[in-house]
N, C-alpha and C. Protein backbone atom coordinates (compact mmCIF):
# COMPACT_ATOMS: atom_id res chain seq x y z
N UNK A 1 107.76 19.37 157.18
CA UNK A 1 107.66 18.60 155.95
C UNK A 1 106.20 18.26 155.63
N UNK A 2 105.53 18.06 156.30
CA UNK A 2 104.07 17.66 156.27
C UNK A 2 102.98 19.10 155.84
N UNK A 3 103.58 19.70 156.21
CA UNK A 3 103.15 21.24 155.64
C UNK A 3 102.80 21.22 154.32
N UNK A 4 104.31 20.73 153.68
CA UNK A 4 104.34 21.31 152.21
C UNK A 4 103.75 20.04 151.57
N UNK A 5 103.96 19.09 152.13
CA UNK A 5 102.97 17.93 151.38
C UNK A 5 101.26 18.67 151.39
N UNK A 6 100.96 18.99 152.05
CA UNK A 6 99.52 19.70 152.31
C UNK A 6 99.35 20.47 151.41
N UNK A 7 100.08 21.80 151.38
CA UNK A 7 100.03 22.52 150.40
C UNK A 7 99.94 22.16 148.90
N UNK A 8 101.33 21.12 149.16
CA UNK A 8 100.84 20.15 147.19
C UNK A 8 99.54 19.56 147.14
N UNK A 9 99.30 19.05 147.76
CA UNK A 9 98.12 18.05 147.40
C UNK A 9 96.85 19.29 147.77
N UNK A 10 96.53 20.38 148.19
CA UNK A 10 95.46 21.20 148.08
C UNK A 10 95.89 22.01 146.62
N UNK A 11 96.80 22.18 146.60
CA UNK A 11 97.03 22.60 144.99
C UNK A 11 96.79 22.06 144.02
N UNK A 12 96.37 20.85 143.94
CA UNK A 12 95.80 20.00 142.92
C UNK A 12 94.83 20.16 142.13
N UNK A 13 93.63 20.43 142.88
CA UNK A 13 92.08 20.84 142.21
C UNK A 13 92.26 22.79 142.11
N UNK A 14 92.23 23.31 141.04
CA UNK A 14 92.10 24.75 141.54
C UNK A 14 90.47 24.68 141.93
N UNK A 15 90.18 25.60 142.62
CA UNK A 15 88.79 25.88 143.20
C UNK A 15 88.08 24.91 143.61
N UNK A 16 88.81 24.14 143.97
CA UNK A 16 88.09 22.61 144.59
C UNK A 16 86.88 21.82 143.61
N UNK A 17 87.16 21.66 142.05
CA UNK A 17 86.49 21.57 141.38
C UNK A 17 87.81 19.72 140.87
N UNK A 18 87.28 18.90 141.78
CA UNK A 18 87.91 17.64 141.70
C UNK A 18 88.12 17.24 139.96
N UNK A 19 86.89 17.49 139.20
CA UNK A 19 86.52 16.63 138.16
C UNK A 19 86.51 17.90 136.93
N UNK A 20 86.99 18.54 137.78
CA UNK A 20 87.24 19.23 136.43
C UNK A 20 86.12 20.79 136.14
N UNK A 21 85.85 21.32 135.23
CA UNK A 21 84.78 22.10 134.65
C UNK A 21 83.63 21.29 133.96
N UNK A 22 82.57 21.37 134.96
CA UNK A 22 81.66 20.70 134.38
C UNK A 22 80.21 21.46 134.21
N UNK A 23 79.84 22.84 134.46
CA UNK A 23 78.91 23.34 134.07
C UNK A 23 77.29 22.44 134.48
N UNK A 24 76.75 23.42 134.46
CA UNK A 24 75.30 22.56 134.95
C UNK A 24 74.64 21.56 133.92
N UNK A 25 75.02 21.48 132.70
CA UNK A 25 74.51 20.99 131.75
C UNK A 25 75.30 19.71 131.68
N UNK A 26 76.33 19.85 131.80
CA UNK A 26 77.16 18.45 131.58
C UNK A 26 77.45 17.64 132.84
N UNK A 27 76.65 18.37 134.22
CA UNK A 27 76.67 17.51 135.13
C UNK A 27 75.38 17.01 135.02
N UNK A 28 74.22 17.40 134.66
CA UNK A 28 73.11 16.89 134.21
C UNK A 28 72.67 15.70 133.56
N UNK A 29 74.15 15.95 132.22
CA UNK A 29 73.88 15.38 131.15
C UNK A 29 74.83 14.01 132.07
N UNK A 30 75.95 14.18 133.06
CA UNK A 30 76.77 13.15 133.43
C UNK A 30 75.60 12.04 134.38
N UNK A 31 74.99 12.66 135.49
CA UNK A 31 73.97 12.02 136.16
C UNK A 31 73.03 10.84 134.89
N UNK A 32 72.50 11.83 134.27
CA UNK A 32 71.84 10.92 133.63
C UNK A 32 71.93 9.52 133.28
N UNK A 33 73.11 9.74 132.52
CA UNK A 33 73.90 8.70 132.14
C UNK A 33 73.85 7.35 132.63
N UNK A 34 74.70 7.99 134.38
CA UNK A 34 74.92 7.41 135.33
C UNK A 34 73.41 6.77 135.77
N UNK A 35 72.29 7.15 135.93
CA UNK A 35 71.04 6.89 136.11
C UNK A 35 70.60 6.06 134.93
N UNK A 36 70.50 6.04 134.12
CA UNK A 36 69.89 5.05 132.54
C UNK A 36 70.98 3.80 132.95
N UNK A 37 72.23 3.72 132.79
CA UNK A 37 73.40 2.95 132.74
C UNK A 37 73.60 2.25 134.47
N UNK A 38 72.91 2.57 135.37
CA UNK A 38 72.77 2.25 136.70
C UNK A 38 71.30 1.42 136.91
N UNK A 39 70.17 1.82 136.23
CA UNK A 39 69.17 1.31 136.30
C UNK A 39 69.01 -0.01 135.37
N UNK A 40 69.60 -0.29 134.72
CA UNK A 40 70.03 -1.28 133.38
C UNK A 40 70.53 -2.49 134.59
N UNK A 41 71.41 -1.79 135.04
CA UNK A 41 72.44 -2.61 136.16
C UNK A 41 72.80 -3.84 135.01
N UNK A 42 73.71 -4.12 133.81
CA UNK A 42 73.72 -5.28 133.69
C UNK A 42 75.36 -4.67 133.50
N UNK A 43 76.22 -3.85 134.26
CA UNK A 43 77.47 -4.92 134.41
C UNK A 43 78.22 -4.05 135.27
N UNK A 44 78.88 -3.14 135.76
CA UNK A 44 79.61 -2.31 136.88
C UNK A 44 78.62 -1.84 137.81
N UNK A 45 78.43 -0.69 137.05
CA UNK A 45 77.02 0.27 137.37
C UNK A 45 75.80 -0.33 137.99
N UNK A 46 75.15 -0.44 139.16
CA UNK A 46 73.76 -1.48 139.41
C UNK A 46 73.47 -0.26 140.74
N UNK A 47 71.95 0.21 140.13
CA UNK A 47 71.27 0.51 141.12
C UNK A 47 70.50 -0.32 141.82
N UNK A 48 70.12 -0.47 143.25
CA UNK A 48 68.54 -0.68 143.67
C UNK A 48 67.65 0.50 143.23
N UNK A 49 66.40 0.20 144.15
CA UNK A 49 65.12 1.11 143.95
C UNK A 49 66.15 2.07 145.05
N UNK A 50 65.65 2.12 146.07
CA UNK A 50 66.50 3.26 146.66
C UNK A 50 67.61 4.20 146.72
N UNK A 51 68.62 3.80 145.29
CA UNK A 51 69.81 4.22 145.25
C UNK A 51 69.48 5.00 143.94
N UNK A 52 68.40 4.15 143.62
CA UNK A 52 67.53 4.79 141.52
C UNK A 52 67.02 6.25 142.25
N UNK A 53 66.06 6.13 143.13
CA UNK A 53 65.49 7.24 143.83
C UNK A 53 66.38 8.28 144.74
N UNK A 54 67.42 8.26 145.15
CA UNK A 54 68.45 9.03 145.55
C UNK A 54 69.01 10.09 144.51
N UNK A 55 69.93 9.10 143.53
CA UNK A 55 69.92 9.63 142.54
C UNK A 55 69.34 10.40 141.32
N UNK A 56 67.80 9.80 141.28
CA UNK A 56 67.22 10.33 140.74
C UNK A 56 66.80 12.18 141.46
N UNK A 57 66.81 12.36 142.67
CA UNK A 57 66.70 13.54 143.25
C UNK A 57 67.89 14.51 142.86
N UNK A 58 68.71 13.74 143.10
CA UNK A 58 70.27 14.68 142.58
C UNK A 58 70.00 14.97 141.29
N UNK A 59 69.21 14.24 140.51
CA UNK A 59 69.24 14.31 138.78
C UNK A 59 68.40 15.40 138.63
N UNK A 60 67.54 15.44 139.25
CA UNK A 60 66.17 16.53 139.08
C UNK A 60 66.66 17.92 139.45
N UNK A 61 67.85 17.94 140.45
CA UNK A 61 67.64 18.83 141.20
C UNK A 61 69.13 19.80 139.82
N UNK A 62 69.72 18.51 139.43
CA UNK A 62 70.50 19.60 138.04
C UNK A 62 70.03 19.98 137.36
N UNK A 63 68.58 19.45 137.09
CA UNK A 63 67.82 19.07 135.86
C UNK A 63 67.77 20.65 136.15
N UNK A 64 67.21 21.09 137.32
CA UNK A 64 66.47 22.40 137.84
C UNK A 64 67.72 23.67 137.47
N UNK A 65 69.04 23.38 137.89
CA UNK A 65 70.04 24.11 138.23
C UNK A 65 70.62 24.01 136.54
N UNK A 66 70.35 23.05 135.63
CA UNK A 66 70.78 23.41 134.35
C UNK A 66 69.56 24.22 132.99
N UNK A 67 68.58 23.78 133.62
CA UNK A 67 67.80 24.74 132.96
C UNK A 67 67.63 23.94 131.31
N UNK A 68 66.85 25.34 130.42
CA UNK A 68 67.20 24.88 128.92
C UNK A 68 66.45 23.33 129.01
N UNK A 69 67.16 22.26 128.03
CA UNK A 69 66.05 21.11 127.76
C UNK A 69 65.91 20.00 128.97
N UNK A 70 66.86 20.71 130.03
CA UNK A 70 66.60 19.80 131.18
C UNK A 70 65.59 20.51 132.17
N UNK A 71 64.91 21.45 132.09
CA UNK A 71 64.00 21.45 132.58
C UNK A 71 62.44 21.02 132.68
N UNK A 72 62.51 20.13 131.61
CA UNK A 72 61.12 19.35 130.88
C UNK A 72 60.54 18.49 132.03
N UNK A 73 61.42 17.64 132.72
CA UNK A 73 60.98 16.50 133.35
C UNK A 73 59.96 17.65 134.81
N UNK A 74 60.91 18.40 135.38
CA UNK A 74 60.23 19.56 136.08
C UNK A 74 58.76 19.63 135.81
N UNK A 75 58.97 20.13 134.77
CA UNK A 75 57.74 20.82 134.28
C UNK A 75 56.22 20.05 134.43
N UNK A 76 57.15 18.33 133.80
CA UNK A 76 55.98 17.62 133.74
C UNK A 76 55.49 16.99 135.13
N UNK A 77 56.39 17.12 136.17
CA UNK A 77 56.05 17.06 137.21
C UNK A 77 55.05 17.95 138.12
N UNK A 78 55.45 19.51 137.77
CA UNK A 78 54.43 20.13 138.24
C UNK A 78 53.34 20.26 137.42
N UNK A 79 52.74 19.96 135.84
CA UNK A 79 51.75 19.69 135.41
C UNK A 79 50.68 18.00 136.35
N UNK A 80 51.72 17.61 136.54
CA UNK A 80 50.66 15.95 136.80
C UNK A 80 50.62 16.18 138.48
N UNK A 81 51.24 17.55 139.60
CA UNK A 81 51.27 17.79 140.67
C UNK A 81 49.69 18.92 140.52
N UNK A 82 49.93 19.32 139.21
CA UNK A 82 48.53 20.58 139.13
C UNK A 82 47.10 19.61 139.34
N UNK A 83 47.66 18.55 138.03
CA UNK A 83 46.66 17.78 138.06
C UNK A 83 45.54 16.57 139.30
N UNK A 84 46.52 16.44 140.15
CA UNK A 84 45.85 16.15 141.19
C UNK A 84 45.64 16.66 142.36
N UNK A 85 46.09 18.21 142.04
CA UNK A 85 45.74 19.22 143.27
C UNK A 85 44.25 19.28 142.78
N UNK A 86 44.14 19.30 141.70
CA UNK A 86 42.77 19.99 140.83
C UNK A 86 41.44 18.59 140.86
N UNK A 87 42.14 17.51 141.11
CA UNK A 87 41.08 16.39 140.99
C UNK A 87 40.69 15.77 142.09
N UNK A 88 41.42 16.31 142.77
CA UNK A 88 41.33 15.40 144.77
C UNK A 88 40.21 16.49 145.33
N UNK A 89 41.11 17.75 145.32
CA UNK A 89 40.43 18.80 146.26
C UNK A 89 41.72 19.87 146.87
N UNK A 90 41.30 19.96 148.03
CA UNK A 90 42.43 20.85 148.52
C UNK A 90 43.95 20.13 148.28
N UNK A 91 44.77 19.84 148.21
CA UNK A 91 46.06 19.20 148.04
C UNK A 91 47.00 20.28 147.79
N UNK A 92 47.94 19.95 149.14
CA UNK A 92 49.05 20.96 149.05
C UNK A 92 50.91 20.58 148.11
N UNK A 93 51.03 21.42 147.68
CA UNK A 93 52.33 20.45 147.53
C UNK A 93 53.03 19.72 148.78
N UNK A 94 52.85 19.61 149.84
CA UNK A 94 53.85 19.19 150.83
C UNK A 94 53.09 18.23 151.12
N UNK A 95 51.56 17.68 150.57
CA UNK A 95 51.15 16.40 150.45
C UNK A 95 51.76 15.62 149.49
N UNK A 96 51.98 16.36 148.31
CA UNK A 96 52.40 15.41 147.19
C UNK A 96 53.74 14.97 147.20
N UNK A 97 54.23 15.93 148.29
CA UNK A 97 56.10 15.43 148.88
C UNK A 97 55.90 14.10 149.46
N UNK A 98 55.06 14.40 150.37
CA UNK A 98 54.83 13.19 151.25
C UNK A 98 54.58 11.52 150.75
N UNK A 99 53.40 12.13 149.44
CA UNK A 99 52.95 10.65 148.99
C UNK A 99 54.16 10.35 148.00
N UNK A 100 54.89 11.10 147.24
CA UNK A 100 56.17 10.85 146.85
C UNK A 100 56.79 9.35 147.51
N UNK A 101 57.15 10.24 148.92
CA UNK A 101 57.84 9.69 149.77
C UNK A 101 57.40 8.55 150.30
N UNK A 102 56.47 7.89 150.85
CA UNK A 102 55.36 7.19 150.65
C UNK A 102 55.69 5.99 150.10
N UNK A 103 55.57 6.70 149.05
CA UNK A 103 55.47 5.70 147.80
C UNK A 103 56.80 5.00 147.15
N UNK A 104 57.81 5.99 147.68
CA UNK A 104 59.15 5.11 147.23
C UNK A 104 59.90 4.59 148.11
N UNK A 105 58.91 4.64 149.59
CA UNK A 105 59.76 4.27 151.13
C UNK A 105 59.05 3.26 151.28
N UNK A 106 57.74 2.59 151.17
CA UNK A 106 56.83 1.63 151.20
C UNK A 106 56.74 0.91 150.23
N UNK A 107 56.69 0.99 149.09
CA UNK A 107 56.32 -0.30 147.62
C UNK A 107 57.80 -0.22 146.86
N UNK A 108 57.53 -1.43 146.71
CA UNK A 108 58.38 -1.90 146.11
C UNK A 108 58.51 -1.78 144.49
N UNK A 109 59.41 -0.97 144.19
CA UNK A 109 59.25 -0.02 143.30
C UNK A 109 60.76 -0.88 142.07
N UNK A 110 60.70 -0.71 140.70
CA UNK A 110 61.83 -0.94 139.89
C UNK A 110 62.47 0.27 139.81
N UNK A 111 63.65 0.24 139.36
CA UNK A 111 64.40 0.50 139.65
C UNK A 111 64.79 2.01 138.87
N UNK A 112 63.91 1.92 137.48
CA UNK A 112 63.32 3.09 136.74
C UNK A 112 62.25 3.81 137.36
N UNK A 113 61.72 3.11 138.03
CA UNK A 113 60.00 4.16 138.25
C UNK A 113 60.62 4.69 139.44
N UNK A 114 61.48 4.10 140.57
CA UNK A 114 61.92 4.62 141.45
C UNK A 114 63.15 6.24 141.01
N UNK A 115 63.57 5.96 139.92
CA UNK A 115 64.37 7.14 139.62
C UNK A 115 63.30 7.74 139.20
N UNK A 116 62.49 7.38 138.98
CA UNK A 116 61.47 8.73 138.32
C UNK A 116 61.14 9.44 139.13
N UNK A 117 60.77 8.89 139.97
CA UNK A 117 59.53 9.27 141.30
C UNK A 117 60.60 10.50 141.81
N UNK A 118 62.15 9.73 141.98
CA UNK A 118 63.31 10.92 142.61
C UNK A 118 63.66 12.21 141.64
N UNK A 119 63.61 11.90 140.57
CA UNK A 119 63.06 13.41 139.50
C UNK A 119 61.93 13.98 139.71
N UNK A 120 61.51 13.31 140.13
CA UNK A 120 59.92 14.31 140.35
C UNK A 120 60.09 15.00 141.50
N UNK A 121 60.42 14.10 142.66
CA UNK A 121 60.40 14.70 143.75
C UNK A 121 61.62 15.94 144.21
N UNK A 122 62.39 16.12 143.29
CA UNK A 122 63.77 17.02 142.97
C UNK A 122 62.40 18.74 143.10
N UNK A 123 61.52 18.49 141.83
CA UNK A 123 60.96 19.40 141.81
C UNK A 123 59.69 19.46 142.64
N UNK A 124 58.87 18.87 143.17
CA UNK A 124 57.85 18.42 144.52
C UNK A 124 58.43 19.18 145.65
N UNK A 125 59.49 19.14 145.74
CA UNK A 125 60.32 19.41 147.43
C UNK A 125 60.23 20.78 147.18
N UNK A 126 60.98 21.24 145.79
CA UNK A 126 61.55 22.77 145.75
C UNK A 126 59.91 23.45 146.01
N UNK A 127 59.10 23.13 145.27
CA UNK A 127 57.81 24.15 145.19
C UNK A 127 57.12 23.95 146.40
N UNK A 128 57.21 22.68 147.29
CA UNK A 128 56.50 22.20 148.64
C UNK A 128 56.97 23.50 150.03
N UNK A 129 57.51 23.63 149.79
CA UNK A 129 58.10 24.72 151.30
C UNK A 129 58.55 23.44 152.73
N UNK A 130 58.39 23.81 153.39
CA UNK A 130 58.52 23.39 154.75
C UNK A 130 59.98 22.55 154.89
N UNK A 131 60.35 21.52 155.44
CA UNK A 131 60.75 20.52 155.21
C UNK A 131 61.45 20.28 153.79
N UNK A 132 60.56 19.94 152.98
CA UNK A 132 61.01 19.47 151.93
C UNK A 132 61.60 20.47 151.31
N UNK A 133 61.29 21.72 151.68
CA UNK A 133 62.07 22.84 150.74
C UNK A 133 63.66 23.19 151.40
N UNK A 134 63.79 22.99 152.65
CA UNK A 134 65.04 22.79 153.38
C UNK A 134 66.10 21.62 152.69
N UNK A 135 65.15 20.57 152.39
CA UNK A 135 65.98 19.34 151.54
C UNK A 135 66.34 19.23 150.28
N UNK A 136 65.55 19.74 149.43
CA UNK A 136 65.76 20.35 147.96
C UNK A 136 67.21 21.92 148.46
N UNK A 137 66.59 22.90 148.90
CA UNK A 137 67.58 24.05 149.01
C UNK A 137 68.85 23.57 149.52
N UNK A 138 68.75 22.33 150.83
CA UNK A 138 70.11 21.74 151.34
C UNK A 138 70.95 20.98 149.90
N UNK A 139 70.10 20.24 149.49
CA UNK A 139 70.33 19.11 148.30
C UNK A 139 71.28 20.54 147.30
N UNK A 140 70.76 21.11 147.11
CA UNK A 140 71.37 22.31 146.07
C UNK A 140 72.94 22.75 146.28
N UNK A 141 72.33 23.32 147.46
CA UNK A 141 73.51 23.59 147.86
C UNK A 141 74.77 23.71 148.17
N UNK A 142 74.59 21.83 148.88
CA UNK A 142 75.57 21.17 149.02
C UNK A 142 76.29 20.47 147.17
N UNK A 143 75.28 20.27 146.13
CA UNK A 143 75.84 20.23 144.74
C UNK A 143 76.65 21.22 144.20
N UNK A 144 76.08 22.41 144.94
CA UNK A 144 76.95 23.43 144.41
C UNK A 144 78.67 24.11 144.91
N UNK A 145 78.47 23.64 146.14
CA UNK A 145 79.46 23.05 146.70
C UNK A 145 80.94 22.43 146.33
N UNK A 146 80.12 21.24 145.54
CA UNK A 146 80.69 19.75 145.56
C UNK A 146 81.03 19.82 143.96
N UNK A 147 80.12 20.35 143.41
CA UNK A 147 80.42 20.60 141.62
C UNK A 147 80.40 21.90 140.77
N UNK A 148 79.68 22.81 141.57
CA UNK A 148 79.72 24.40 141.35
C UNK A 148 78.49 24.35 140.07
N UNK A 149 77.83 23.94 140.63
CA UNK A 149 76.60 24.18 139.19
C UNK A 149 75.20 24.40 139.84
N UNK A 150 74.53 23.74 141.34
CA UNK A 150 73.43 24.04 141.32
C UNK A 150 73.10 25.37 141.86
């Protein structure tokens, strides 16, 4: 008897897609949401800085996997990542992972600038290699997984 209860209840989701068909764009466009309406925190929804910056990585990393007008924030990340490779000196991306990290593990950050920092760092990780490119490619992965889009 426990069998066929199993069987019903895995028959539920076809393709293990819980929430439905959601395409990379409309999980993008769903994060967001969830991120603007979480950072507000004024009534269900309430991020901290650390939960803004979590999320904000997941956000970046659809941003990446949906492409089209969600790839802007990317972009402007690796423009202002060009920009201080070019004004420091040598600077690798897997420094600018680091001071990322740094910077949203040490200061005390709101709760917007902290989602930012985790959009940025969505795209910081992917172009960084080492480490961080294991965590961005893991981060992917496992979205794609879990929602079938990255």
């Amino acid at each position: 008897m426990s069998d066929t209860l199993v069987t019903l209840a895995a028959g539920g989701f076809p393709g293990g897609q819980i929430l439905g068909t959601l395409g990379a764009g409309g999980a993008a466009l769903a994060i967001t949401v969830y991120l603007v309406v979480g950072t507000k925190g004024a009534h269900k929804i309430k991020l901290n800085a650390d939960q803004a910056a979590v999320v904000g990585l997941i956000a970046g990393t659809l941003y990446g996997a949906a492409a089209s007008v969600w790839s802007a924030p990317g972009d402007v990340a690796k423009g202002l990542a060009a920009a201080v490779q070019g004004g420091v000196g040598n600077v690798g991306m897997g420094a600018i992972a680091l001071v990322i990290v740094l910077i949203v593990y040490g200061k005390k950050l709101k709760t917007r600038t902290a989602a930012l920092m985790g959009i940025a760092a969505a795209t910081i990780f992917a172009a960084a290699g080492g480490i961080w490119g294991v965590i961005a490619t893991a981060l992917a992965s496992g979205l794609n997984q879990v929602l079938g889009v990255a």
